[in-house]
N, C-alpha and C. Protein backbone atom coordinates (compact mmCIF):
# COMPACT_ATOMS: atom_id res chain seq x y z
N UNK A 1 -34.00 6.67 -79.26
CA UNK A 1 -33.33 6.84 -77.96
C UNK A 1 -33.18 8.33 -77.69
N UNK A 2 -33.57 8.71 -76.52
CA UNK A 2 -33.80 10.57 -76.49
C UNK A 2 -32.30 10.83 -75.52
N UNK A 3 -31.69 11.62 -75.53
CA UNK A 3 -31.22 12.28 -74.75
C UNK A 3 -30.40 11.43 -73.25
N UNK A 4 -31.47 11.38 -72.98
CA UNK A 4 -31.29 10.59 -71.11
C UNK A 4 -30.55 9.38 -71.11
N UNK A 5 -31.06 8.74 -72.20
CA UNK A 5 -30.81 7.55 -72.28
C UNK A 5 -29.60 7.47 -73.16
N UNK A 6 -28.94 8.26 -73.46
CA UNK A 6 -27.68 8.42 -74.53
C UNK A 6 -26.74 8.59 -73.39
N UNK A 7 -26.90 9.78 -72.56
CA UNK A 7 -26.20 10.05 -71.36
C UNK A 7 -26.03 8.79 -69.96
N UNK A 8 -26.89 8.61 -70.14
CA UNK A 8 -26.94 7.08 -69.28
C UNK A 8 -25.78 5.99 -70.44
N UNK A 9 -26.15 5.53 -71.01
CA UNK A 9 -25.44 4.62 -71.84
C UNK A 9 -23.61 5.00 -71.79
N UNK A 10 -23.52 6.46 -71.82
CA UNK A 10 -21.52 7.16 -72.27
C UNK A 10 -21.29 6.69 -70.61
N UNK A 11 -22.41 6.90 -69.81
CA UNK A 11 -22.16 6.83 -68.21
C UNK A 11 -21.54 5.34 -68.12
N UNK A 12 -22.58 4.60 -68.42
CA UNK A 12 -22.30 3.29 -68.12
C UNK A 12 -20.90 2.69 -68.92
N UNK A 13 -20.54 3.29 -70.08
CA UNK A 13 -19.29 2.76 -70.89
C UNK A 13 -18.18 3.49 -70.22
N UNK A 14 -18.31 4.69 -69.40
CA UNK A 14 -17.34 4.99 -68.70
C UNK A 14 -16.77 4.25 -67.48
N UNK A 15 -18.07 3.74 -66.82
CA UNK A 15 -18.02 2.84 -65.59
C UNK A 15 -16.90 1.89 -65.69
N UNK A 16 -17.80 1.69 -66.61
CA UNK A 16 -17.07 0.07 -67.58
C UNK A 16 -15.60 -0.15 -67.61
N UNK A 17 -15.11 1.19 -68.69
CA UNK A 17 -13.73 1.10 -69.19
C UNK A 17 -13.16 1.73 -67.26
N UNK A 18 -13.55 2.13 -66.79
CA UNK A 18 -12.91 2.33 -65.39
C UNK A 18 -12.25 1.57 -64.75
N UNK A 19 -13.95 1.19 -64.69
CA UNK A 19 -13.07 -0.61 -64.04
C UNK A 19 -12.45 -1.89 -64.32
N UNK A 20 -12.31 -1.92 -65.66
CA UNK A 20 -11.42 -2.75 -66.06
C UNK A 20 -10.28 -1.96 -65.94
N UNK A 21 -10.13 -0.84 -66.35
CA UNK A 21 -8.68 -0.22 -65.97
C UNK A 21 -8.00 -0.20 -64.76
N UNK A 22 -8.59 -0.30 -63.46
CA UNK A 22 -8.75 -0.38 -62.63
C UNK A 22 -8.00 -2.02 -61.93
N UNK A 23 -8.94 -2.92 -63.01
CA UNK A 23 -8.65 -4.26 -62.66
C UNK A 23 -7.66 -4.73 -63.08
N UNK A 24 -7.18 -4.11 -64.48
CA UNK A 24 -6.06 -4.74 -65.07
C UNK A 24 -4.90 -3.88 -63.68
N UNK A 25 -4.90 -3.19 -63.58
CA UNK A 25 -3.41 -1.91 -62.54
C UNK A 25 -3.89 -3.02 -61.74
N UNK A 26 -4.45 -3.57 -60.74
CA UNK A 26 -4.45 -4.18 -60.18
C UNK A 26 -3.69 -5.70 -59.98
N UNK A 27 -4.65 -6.12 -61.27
CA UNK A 27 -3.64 -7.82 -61.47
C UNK A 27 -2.31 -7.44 -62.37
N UNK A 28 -2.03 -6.50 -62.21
CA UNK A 28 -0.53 -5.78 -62.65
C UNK A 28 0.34 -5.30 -62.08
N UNK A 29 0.69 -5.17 -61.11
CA UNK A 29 1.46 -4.39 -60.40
C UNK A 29 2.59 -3.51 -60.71
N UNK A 30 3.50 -4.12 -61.60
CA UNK A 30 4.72 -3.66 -62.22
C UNK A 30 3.74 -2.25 -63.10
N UNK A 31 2.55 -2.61 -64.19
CA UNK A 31 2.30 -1.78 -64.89
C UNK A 31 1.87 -0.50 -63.66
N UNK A 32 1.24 -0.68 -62.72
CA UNK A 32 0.85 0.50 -61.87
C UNK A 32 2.11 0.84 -61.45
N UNK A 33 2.86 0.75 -61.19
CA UNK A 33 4.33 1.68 -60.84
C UNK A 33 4.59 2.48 -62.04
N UNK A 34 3.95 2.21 -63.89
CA UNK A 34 4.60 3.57 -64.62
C UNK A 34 3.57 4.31 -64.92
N UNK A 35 1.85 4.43 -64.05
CA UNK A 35 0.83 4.48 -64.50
C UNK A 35 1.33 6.25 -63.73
N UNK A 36 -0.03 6.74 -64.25
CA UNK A 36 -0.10 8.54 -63.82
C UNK A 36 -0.38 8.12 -62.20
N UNK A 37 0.07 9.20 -61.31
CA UNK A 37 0.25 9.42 -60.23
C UNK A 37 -1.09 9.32 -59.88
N UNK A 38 -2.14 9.98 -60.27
CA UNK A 38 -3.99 9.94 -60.33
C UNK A 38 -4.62 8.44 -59.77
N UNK A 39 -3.67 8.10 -60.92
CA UNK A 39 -4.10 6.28 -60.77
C UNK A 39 -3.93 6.06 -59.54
N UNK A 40 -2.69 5.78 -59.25
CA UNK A 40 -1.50 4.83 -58.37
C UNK A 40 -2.68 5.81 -57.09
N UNK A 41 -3.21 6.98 -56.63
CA UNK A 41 -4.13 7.45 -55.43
C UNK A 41 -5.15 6.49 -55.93
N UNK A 42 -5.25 5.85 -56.95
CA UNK A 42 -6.86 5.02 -56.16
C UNK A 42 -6.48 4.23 -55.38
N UNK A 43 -5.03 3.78 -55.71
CA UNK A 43 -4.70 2.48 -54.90
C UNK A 43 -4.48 2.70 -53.78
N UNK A 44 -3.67 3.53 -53.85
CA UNK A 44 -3.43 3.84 -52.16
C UNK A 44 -4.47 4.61 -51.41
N UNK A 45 -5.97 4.82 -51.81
CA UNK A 45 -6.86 5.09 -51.06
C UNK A 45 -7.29 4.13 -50.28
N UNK A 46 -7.72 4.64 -48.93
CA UNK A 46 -8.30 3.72 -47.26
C UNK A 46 -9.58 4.13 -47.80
N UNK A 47 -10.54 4.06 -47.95
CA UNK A 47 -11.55 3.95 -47.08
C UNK A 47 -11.87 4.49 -45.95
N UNK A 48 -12.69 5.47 -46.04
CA UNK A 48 -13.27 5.94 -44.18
C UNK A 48 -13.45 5.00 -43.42
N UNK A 49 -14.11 3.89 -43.65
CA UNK A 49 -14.34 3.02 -42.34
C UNK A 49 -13.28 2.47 -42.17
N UNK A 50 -12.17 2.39 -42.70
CA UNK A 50 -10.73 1.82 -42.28
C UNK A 50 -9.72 2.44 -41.57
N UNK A 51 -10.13 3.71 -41.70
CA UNK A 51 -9.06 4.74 -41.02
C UNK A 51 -9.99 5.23 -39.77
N UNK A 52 -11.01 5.25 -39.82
CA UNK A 52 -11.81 5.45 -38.56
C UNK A 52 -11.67 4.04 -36.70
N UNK A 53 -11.46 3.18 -37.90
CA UNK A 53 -11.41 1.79 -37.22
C UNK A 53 -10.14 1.83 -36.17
N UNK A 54 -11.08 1.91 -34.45
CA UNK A 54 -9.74 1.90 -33.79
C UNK A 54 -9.13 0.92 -33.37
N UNK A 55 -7.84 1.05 -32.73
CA UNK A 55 -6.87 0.22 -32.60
C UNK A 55 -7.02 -0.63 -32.03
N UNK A 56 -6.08 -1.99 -32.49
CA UNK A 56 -6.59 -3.33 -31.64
C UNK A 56 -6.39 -2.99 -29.96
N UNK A 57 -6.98 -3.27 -29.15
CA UNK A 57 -6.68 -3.42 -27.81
C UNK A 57 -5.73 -4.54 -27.65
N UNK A 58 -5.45 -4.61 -26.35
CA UNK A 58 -4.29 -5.69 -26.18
C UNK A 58 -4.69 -6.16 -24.33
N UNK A 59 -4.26 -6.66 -23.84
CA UNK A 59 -4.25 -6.95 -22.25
C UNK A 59 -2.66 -6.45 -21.80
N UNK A 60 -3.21 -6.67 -20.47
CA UNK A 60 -1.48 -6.75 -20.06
C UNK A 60 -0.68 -7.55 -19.65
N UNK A 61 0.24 -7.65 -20.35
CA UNK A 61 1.43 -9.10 -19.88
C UNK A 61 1.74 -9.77 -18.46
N UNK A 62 2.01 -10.45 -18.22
CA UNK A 62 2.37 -11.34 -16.73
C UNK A 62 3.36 -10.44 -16.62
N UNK A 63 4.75 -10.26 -17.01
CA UNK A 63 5.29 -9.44 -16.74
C UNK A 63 4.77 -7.87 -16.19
N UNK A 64 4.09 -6.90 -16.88
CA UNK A 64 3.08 -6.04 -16.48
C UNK A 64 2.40 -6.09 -14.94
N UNK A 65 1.70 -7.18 -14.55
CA UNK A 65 0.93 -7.54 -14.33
C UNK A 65 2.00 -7.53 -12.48
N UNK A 66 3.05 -8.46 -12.93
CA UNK A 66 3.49 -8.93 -11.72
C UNK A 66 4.77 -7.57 -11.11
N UNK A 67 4.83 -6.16 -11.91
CA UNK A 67 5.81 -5.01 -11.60
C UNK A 67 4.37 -4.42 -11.21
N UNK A 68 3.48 -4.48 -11.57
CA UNK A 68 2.42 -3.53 -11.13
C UNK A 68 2.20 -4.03 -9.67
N UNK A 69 1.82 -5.17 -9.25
CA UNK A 69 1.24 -5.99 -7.62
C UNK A 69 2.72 -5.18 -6.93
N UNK A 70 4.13 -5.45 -7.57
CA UNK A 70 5.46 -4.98 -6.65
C UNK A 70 5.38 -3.43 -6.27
N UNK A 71 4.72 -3.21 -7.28
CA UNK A 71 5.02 -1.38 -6.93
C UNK A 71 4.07 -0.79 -6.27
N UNK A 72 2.72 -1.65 -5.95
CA UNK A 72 1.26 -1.32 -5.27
C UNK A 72 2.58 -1.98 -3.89
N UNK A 73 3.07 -2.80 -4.11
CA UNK A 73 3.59 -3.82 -2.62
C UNK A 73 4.33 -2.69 -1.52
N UNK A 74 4.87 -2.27 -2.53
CA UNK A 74 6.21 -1.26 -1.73
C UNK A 74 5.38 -0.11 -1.41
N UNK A 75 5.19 0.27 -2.39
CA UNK A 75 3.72 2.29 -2.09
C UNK A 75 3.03 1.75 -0.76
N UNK A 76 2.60 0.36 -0.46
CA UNK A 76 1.82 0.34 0.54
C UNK A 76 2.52 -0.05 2.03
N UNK A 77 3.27 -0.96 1.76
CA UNK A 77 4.60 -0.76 2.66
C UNK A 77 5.10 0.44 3.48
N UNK A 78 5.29 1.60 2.61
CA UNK A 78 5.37 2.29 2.89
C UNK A 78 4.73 3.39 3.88
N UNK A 79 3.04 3.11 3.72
CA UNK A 79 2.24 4.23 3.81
C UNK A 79 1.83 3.64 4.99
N UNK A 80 2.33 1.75 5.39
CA UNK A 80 1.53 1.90 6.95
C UNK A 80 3.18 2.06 7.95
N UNK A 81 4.17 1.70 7.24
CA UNK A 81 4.94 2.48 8.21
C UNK A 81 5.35 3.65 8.67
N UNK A 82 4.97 4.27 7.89
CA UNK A 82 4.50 6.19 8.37
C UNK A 82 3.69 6.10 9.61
N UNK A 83 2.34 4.84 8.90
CA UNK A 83 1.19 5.31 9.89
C UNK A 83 1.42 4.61 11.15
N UNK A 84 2.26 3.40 11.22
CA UNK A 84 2.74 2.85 12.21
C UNK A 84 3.33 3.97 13.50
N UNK A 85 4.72 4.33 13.17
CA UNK A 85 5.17 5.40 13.14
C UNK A 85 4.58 6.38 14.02
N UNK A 86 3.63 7.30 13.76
CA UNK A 86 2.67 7.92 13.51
C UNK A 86 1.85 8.28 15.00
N UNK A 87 0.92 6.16 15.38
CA UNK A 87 0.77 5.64 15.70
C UNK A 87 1.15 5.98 16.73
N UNK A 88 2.29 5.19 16.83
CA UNK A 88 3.40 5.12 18.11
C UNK A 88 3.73 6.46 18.52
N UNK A 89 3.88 7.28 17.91
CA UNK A 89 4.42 8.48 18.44
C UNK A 89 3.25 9.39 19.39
N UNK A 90 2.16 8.89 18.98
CA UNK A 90 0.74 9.84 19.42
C UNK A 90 0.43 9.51 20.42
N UNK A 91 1.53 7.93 20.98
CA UNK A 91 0.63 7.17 22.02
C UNK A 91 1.52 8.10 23.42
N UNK A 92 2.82 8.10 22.63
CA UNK A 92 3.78 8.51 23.86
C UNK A 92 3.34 10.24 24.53
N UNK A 93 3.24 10.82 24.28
CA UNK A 93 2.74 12.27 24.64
C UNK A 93 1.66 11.76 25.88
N UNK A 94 0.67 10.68 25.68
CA UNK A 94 -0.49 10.35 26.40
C UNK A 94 0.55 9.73 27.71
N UNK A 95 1.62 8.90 27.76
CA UNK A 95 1.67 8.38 28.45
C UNK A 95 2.42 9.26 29.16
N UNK A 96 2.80 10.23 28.76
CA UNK A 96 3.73 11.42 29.55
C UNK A 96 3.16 12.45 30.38
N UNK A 97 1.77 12.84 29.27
CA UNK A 97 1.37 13.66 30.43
C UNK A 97 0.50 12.85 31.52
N UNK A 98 -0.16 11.47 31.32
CA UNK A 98 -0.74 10.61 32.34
C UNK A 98 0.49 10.46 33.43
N UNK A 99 1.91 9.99 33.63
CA UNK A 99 2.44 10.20 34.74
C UNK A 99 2.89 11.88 34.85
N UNK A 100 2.89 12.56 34.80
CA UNK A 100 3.15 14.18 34.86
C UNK A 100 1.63 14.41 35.67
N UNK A 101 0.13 14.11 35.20
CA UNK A 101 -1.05 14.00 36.28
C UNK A 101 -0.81 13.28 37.80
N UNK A 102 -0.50 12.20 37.32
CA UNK A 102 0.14 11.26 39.07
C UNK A 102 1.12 12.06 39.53
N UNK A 103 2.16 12.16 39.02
CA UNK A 103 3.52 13.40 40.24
C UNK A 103 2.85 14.29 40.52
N UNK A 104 2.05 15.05 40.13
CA UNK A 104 1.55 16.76 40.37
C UNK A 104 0.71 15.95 41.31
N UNK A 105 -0.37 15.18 41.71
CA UNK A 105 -1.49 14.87 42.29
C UNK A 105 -0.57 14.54 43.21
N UNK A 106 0.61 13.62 43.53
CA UNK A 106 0.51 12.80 44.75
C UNK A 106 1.93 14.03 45.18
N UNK A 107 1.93 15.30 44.40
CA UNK A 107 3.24 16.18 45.07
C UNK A 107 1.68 17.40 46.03
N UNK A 108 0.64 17.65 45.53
CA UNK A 108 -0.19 18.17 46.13
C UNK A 108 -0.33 18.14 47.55
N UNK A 109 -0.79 16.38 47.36
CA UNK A 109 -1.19 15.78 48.39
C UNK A 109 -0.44 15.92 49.58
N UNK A 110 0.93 15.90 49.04
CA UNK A 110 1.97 15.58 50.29
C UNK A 110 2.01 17.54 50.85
N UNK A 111 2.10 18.25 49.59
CA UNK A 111 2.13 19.74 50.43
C UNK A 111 1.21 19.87 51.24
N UNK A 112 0.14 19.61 50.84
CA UNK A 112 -1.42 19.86 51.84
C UNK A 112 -1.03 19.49 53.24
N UNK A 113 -0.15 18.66 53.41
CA UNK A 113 0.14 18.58 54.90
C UNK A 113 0.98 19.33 55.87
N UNK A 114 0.59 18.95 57.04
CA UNK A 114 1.38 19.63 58.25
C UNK A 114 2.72 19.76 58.02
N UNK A 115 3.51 20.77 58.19
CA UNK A 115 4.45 20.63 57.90
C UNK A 115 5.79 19.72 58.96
N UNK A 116 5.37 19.82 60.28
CA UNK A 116 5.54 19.23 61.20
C UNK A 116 4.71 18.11 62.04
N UNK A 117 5.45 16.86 62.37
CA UNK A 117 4.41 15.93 63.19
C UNK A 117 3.11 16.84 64.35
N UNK A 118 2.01 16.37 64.08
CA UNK A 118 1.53 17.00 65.22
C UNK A 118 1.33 16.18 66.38
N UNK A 119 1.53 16.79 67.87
CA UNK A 119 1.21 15.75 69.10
C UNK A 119 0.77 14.49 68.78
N UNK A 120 0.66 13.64 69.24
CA UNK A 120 0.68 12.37 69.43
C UNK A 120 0.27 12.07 67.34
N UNK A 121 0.83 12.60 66.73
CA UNK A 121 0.31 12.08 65.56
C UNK A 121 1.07 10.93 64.90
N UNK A 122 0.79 10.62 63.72
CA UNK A 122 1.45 9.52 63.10
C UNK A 122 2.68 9.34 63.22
N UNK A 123 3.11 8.22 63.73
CA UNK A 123 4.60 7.65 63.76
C UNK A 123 5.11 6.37 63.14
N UNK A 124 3.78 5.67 62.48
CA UNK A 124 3.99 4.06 61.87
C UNK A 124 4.66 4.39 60.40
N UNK A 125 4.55 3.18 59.83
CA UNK A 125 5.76 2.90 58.65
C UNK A 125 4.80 3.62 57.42
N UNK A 126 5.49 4.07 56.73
CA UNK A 126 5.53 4.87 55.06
C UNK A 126 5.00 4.06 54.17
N UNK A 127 4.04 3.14 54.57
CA UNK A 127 3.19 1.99 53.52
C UNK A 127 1.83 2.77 53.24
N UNK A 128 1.49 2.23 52.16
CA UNK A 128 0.17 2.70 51.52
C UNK A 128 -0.97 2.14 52.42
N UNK A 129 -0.55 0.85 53.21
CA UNK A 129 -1.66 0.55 54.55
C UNK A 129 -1.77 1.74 55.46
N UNK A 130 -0.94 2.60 55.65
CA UNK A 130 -0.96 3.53 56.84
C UNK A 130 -1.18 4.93 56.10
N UNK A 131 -0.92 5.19 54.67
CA UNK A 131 -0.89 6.30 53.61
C UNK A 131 -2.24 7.34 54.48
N UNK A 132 -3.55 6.79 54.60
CA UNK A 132 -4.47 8.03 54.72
C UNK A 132 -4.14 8.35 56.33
N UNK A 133 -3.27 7.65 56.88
CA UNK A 133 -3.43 8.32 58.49
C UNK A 133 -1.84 9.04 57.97
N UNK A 134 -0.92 9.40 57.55
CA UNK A 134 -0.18 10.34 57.32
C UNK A 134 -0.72 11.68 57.46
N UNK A 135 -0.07 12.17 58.60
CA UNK A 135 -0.26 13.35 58.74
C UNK A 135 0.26 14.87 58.72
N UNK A 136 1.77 14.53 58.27
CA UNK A 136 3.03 15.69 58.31
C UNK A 136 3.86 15.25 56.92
N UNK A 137 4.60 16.22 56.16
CA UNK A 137 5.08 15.93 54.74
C UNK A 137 6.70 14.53 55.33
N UNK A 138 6.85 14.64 56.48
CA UNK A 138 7.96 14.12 56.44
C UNK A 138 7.60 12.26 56.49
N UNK A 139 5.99 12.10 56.51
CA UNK A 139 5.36 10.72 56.87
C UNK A 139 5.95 9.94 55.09
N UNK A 140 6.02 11.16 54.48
CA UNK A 140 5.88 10.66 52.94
C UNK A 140 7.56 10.39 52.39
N UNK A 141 7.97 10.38 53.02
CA UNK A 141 10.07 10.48 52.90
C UNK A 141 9.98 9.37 52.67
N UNK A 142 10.12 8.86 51.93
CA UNK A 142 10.51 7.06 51.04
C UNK A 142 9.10 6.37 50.79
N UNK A 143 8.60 7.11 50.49
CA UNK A 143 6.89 6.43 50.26
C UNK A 143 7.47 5.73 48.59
N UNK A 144 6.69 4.61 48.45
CA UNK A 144 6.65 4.52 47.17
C UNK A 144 5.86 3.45 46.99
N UNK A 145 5.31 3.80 45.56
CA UNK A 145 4.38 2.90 44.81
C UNK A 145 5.06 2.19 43.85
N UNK A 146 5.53 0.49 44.27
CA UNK A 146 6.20 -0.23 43.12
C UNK A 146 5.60 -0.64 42.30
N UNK A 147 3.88 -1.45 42.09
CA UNK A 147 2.90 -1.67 41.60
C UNK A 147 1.72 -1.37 41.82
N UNK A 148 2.01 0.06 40.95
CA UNK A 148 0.88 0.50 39.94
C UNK A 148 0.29 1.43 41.31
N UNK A 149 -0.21 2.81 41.27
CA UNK A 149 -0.92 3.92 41.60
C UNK A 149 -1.98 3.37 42.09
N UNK A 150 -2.09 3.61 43.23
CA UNK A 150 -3.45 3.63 44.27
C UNK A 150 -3.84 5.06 44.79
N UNK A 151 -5.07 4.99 44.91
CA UNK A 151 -6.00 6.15 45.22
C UNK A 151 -5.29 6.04 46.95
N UNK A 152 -5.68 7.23 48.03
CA UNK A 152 -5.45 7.96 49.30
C UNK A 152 -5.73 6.34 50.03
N UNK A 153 -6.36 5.81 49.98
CA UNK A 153 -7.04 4.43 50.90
C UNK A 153 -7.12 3.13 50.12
N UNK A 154 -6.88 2.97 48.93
CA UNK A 154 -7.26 1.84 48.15
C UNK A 154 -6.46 0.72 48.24
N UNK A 155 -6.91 -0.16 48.06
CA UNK A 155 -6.44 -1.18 48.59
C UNK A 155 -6.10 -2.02 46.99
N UNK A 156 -6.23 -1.83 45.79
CA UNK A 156 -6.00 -2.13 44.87
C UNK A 156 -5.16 -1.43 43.64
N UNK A 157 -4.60 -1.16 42.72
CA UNK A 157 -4.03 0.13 41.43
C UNK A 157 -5.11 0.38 40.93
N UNK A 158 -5.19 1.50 40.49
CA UNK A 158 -6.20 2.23 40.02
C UNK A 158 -6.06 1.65 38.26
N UNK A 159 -7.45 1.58 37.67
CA UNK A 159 -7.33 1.24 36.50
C UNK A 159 -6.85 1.25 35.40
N UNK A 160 -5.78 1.25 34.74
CA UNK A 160 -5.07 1.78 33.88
C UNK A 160 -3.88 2.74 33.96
N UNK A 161 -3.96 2.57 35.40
CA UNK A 161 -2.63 2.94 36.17
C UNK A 161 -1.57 2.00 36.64
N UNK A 162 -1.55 0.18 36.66
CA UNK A 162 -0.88 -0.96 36.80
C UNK A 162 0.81 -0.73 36.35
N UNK A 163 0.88 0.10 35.04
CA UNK A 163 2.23 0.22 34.86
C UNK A 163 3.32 0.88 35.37
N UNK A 164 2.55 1.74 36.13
CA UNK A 164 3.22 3.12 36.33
C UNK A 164 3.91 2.63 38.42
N UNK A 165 4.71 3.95 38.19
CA UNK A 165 5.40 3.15 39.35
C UNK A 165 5.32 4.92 40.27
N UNK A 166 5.57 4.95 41.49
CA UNK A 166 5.91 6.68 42.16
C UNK A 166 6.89 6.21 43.16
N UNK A 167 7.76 7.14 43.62
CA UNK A 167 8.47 7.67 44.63
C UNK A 167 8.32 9.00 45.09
N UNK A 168 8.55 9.29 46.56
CA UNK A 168 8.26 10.22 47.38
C UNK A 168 10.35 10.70 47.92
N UNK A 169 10.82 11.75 47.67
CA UNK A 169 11.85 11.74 48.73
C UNK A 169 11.49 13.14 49.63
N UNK A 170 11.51 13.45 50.64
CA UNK A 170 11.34 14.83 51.44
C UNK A 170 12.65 15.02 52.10
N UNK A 171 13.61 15.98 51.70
CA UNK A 171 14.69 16.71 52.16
C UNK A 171 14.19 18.02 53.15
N UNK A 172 15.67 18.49 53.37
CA UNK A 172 15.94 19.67 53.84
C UNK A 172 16.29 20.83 52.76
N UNK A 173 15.73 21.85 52.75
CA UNK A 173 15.92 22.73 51.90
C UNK A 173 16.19 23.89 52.47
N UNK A 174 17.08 24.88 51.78
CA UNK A 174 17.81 26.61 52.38
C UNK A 174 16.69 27.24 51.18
N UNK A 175 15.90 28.02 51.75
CA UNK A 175 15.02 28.94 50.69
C UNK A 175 15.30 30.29 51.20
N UNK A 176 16.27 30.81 51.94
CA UNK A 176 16.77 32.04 52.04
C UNK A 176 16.00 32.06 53.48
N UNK A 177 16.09 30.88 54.44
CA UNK A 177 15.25 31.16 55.82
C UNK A 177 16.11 29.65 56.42
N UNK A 178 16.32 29.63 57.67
CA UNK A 178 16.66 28.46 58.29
C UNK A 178 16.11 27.76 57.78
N UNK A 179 17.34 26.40 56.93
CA UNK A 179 17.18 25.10 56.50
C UNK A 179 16.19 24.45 57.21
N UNK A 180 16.20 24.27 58.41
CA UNK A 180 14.89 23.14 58.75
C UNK A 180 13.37 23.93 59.42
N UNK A 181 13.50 24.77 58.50
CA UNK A 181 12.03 25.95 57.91
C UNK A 181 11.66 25.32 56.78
N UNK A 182 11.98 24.43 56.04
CA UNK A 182 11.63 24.46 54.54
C UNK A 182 12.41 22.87 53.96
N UNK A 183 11.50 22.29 53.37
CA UNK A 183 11.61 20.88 52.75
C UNK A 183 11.29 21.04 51.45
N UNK A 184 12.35 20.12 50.66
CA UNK A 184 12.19 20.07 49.71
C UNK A 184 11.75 18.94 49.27
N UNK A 185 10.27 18.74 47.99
CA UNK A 185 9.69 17.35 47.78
C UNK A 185 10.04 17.26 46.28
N UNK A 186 10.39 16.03 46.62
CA UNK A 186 10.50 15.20 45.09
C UNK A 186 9.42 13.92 44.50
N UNK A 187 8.80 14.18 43.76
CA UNK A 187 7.85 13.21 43.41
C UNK A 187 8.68 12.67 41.92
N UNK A 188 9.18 11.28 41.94
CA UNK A 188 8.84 11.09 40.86
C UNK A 188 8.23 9.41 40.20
N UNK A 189 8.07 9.58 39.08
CA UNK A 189 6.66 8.70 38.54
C UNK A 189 7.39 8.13 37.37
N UNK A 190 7.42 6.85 37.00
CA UNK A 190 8.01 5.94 35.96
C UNK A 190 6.83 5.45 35.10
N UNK A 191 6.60 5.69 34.04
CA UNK A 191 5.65 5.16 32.93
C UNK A 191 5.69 3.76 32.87
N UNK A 192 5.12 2.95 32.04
CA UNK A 192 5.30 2.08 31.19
C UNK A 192 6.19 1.85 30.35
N UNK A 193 6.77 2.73 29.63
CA UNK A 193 7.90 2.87 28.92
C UNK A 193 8.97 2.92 29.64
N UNK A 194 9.22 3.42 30.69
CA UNK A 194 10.61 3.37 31.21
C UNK A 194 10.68 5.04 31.49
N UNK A 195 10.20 5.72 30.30
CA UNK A 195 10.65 7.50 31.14
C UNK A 195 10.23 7.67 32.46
N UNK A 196 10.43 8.43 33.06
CA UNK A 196 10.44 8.96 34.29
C UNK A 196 10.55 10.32 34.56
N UNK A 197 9.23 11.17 35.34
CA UNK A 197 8.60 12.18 35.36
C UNK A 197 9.48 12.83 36.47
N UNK A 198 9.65 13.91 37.09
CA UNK A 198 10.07 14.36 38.39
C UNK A 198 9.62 15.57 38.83
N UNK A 199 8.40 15.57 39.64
CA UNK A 199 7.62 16.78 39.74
C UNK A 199 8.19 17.63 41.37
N UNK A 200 8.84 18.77 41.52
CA UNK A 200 9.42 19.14 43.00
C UNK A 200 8.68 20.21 43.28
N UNK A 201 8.39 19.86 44.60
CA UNK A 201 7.54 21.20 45.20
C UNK A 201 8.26 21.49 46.82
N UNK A 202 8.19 22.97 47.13
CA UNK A 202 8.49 23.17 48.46
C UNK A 202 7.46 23.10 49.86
N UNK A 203 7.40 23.39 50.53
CA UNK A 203 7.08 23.05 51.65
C UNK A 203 7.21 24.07 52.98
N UNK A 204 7.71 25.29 53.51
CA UNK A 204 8.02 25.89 54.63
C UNK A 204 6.68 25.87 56.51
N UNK A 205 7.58 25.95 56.67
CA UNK A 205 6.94 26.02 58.21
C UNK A 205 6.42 27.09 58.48
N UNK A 206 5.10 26.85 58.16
CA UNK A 206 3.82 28.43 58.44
C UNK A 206 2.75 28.05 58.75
């Protein structure tokens, strides 16, 4: 037997007595509690693939499950009544300056005129039937539109104008010249909503 094979053989009797030492600490327990500290680390050695090995997963509980849908419930709750909100508020500006366009247009209209009747001119009633033969600002003194804005001649409300409502009043006004030199006009215009616009313009005899 040479050499190699001597060294092989002490190898293998070491193996040997190892692991029975090994086996007895094992089916022993009490004896591995007075064994050398050396020992007692084989036992408590993991293994790499055991300590590498990750953690069980799990799902999430009904409980989980049913605070998560409540708290998506409310966050979203939330985010369309802002936009509701929001919404509504963006609409009103539109509907303000749309009657603030009608008072200024139908306060124009009425300045553009004579300021006085002319000879044989218009003398019939303050209706939107007689509106384009108006010919002097005082034709327009109680004019009013109860349903909905019509164009100079129309015989119908203008489209998207149905809600809206106008009044005309023409006074006497002192502008630092004899009072019945100078009229004062009041246009005003009721939304859909209920606000109400009031556009005033003057008028003098020139």
């Amino acid at each position: 037997m040479n050499n190699a094979e001597k060294n092989y053989q002490i190898i293998r009797q070491l193996e040997d007595g190892r692991n029975f030492m090994l086996e007895m600490y094992a089916q022993n327990p009490a004896l591995l509690k007075t064994a050398d500290s050396r020992i007692r680390e084989l036992f408590e050695y993991k293994p790499v693939a055991e300590c590498e090995r990750p953690p069980k997963q799990r799902g999430a509980s009904l409980i989980e499950l049913i605070m998560f849908i409540v708290i998506v419930s409310v966050a979203l709750a939330g985010i369309l009544l802002v936009m509701n909100q929001t919404t509504r508020g963006s609409a009103d500006p539109l509907v303000r300056k749309q009657a603030l366009a009608v008072a200024y247009s139908l306060l124009e209209e009425v300045e553009l005129q004579d300021f006085a009747n002319p000879v044989g001119g218009f003398t019939g009633a303050n209706v939107q039937a007689n509106r384009s033969k108006f010919d002097d600002v005082m034709d327009y003194n109680g004019f009013n539109q109860a349903a909905g804005i019509y164009s100079l001649d129309g015989v119908a409300p203008i489209t998207g104008l149905e809600g809206y409502t106008a009044g005309v009043t023409v006074i006497d006004a002192a502008l630092g010249v004899p009072a019945v030199s100078a009229v004062q006009i009041d246009v005003t215009v009721t939304a859909p909503n209920g606000e109400a616009i009031t556009a005033t313009g003057y008028r003098a005899a020139y």
